[in-house]
N, C-alpha and C. Protein backbone atom coordinates (compact mmCIF):
# COMPACT_ATOMS: atom_id res chain seq x y z
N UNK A 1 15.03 48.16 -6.04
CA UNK A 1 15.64 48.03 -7.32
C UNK A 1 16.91 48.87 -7.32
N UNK A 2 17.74 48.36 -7.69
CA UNK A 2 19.40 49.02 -7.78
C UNK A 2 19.40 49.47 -9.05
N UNK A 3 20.30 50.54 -9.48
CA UNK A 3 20.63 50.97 -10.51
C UNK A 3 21.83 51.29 -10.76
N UNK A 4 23.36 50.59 -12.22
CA UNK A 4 24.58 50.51 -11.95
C UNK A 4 24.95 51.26 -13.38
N UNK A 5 25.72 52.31 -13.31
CA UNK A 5 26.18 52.77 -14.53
C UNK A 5 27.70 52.50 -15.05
N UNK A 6 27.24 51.80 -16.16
CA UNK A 6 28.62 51.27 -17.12
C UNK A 6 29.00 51.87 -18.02
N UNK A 7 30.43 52.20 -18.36
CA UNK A 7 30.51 52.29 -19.63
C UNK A 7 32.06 51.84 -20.21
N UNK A 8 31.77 51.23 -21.28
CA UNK A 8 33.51 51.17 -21.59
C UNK A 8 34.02 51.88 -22.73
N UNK A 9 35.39 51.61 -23.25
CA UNK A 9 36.22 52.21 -23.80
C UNK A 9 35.10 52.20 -25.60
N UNK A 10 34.77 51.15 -25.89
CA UNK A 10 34.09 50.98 -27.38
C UNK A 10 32.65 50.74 -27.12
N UNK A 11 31.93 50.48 -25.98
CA UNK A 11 31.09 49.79 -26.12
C UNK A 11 29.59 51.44 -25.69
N UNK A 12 29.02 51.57 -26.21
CA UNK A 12 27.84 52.82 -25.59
C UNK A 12 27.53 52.64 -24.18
N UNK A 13 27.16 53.66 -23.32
CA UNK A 13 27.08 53.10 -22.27
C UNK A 13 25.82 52.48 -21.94
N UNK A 14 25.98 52.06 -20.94
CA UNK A 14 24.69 51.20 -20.49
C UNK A 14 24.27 51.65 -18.67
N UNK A 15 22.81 50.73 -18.84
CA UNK A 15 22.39 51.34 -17.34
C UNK A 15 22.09 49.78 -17.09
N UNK A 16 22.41 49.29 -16.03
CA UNK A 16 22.11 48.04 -15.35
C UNK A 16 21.28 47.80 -14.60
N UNK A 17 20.18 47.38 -14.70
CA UNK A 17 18.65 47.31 -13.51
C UNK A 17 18.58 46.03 -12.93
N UNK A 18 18.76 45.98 -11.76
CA UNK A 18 18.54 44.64 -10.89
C UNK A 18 17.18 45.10 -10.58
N UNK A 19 16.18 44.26 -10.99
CA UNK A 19 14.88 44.01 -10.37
C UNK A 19 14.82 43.40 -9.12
N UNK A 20 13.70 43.45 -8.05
CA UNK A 20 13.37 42.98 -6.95
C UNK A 20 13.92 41.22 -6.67
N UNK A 21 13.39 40.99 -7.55
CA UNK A 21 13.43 39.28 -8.25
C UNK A 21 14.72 38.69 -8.45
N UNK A 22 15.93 39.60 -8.75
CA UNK A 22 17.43 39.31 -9.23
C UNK A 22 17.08 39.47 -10.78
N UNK A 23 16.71 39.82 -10.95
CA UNK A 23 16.61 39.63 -12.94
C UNK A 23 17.48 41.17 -13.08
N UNK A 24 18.40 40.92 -13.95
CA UNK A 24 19.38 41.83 -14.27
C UNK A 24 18.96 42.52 -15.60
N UNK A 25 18.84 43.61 -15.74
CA UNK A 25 18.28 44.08 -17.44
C UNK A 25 19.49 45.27 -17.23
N UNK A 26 20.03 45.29 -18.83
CA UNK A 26 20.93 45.60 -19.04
C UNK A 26 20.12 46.71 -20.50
N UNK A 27 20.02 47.99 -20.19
CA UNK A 27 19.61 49.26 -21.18
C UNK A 27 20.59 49.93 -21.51
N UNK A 28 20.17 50.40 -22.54
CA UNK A 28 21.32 51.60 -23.16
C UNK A 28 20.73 52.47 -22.59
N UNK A 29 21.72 53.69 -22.19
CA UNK A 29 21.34 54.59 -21.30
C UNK A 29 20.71 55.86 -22.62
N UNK A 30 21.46 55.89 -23.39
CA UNK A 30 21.23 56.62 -25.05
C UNK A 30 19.98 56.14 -25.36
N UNK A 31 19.15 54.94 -25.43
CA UNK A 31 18.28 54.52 -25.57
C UNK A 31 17.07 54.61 -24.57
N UNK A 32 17.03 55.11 -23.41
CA UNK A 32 16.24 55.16 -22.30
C UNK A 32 16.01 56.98 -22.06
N UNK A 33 16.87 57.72 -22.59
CA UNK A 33 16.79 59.00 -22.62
C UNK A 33 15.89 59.38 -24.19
N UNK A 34 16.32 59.08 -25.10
CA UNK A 34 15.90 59.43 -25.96
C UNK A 34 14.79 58.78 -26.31
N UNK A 35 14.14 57.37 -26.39
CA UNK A 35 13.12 57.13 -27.00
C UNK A 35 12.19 56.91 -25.67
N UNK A 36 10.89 57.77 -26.20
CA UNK A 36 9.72 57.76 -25.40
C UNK A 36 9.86 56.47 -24.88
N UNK A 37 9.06 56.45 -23.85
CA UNK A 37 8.44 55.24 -22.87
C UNK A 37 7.47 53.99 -23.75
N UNK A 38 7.38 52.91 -24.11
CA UNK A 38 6.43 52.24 -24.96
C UNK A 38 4.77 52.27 -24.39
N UNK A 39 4.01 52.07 -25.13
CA UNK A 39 2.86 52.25 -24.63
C UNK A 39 2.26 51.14 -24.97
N UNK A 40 1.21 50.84 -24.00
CA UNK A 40 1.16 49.72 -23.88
C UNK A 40 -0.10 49.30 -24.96
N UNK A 41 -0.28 48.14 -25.84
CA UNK A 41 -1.69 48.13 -26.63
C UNK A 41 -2.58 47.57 -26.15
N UNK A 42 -4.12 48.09 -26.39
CA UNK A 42 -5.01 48.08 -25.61
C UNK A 42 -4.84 46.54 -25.93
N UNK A 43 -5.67 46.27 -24.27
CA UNK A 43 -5.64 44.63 -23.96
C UNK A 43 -6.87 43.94 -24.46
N UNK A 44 -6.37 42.67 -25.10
CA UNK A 44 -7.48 41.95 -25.47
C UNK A 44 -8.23 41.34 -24.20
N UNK A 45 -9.12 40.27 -25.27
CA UNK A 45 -10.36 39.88 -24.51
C UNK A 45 -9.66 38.80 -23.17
N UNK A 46 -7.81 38.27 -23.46
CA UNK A 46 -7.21 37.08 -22.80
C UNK A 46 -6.66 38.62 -21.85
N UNK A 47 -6.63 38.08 -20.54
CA UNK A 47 -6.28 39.01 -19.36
C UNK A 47 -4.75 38.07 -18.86
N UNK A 48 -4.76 37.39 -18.80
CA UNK A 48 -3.80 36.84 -18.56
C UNK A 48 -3.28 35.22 -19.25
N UNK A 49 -1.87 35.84 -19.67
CA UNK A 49 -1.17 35.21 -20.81
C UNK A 49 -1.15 33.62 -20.60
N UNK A 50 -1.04 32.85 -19.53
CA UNK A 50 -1.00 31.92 -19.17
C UNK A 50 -2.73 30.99 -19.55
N UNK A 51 -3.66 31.83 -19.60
CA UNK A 51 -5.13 31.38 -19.57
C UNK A 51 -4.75 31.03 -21.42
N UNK A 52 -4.14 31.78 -21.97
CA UNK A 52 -3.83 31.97 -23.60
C UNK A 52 -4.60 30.30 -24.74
N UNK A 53 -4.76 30.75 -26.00
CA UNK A 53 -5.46 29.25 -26.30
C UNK A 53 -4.33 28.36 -26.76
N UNK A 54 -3.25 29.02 -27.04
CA UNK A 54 -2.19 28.33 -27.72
C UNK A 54 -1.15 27.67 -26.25
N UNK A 55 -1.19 27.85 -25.48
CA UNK A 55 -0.57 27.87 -24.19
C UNK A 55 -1.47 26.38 -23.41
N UNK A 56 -1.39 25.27 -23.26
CA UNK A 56 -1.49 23.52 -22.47
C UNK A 56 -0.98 24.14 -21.02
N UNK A 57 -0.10 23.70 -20.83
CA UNK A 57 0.42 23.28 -19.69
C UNK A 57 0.99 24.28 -18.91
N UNK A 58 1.13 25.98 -19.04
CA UNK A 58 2.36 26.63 -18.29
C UNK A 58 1.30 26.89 -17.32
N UNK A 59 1.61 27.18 -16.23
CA UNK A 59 0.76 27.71 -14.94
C UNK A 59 1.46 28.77 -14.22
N UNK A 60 0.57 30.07 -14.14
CA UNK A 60 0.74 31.09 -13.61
C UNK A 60 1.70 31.02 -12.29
N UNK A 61 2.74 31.11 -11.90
CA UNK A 61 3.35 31.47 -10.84
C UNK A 61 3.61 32.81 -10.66
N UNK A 62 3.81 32.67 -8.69
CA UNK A 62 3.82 34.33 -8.29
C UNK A 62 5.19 34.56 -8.57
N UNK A 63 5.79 35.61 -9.05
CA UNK A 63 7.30 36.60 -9.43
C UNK A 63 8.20 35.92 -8.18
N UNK A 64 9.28 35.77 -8.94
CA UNK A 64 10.45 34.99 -8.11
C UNK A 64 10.37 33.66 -8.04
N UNK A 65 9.12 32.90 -8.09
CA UNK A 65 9.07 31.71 -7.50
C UNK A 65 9.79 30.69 -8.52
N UNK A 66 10.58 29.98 -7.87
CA UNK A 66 11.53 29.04 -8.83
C UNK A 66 10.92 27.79 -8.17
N UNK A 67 11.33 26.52 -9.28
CA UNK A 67 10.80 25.14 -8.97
C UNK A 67 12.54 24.88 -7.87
N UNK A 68 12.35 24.00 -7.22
CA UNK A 68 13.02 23.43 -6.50
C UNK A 68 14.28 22.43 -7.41
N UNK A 69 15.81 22.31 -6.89
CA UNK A 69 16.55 21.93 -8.01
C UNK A 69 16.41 20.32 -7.60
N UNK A 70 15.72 19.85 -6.61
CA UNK A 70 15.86 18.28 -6.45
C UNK A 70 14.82 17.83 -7.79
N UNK A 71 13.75 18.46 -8.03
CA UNK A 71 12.66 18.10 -9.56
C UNK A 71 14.00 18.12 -10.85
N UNK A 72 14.63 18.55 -11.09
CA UNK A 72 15.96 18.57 -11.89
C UNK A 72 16.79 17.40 -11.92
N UNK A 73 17.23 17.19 -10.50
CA UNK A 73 17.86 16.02 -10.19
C UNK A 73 17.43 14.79 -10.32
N UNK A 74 15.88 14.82 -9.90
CA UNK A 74 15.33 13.80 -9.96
C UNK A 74 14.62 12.97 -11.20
N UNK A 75 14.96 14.06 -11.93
CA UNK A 75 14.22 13.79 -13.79
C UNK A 75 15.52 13.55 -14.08
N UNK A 76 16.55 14.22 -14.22
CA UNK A 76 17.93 13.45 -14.76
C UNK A 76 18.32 12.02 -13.58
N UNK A 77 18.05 11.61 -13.34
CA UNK A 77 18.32 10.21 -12.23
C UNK A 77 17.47 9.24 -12.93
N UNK A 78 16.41 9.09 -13.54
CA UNK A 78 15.00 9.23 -13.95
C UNK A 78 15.55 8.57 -15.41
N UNK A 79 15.82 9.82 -15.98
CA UNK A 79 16.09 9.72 -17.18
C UNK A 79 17.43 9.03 -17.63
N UNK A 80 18.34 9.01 -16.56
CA UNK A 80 19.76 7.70 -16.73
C UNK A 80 19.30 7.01 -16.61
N UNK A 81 18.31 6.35 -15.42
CA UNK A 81 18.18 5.03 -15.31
C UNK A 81 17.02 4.49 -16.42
N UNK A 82 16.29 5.08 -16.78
CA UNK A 82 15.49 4.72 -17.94
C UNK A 82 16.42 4.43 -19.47
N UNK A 83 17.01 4.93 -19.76
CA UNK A 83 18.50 5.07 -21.34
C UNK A 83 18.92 3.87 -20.35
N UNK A 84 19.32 3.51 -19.42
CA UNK A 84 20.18 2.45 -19.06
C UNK A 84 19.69 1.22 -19.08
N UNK A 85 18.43 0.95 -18.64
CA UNK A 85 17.39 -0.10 -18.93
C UNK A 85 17.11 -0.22 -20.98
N UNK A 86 16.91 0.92 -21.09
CA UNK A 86 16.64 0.55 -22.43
C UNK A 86 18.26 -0.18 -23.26
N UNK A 87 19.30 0.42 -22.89
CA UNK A 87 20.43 -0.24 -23.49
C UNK A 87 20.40 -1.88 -23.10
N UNK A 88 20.23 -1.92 -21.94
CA UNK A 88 20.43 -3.50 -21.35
C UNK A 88 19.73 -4.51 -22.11
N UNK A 89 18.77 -4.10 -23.11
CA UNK A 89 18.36 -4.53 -24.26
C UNK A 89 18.71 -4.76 -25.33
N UNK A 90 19.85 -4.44 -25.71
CA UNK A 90 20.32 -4.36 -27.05
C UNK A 90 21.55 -5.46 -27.13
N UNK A 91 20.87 -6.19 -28.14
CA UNK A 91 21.84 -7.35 -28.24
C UNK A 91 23.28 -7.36 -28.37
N UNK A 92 24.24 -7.69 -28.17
CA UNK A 92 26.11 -7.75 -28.50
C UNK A 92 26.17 -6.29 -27.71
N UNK A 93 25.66 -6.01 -26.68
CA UNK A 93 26.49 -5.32 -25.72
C UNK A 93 27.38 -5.56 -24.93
N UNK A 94 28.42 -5.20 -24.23
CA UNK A 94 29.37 -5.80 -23.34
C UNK A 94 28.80 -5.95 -21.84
């Protein structure tokens, strides 16, 4: 984990945290000195957020793991040619 110290002319300064992962978190450094650490509230009976009752479809992935950008490509390809079929339907088109 890297750690980058900013500050500008108006703005408070800040501390920049690159996580392992690339996830960039951007703290006030005024804010990380002065207020205690959060604590965490005791955990309910759901251990993990994804199992949750309000939560269908998300599925637990391991940290970092990204979907592949061809599933992207291939739902927008997908999704033109489907709007394009459905227009070819519509009467007094050119």
């Amino acid at each position: 984990m890297t750690t980058q110290h900013t500050s500008g002319s108006k703005a408070a300064p800040t501390k920049i945290i690159t996580t392992n992962t690339g996830r960039i978190l951007r703290v006030s450094a005024d804010a990380e000195v002065i207020a205690p650490a959060p604590t965490a509230p005791p955990q309910t009976s759901v251990s993990d957020p994804a199992r949750r009752a309000d939560v269908l479809f998300r599925k637990r992935l391991d940290e970092g793991h990204e979907i592949s950008a061809w599933w992207m490509i291939g739902a927008f390809l997908a999704t033109s040619g489907l709007v394009i079929v459905l227009l070819s339907g519509v009467p007094g088109a050119a």
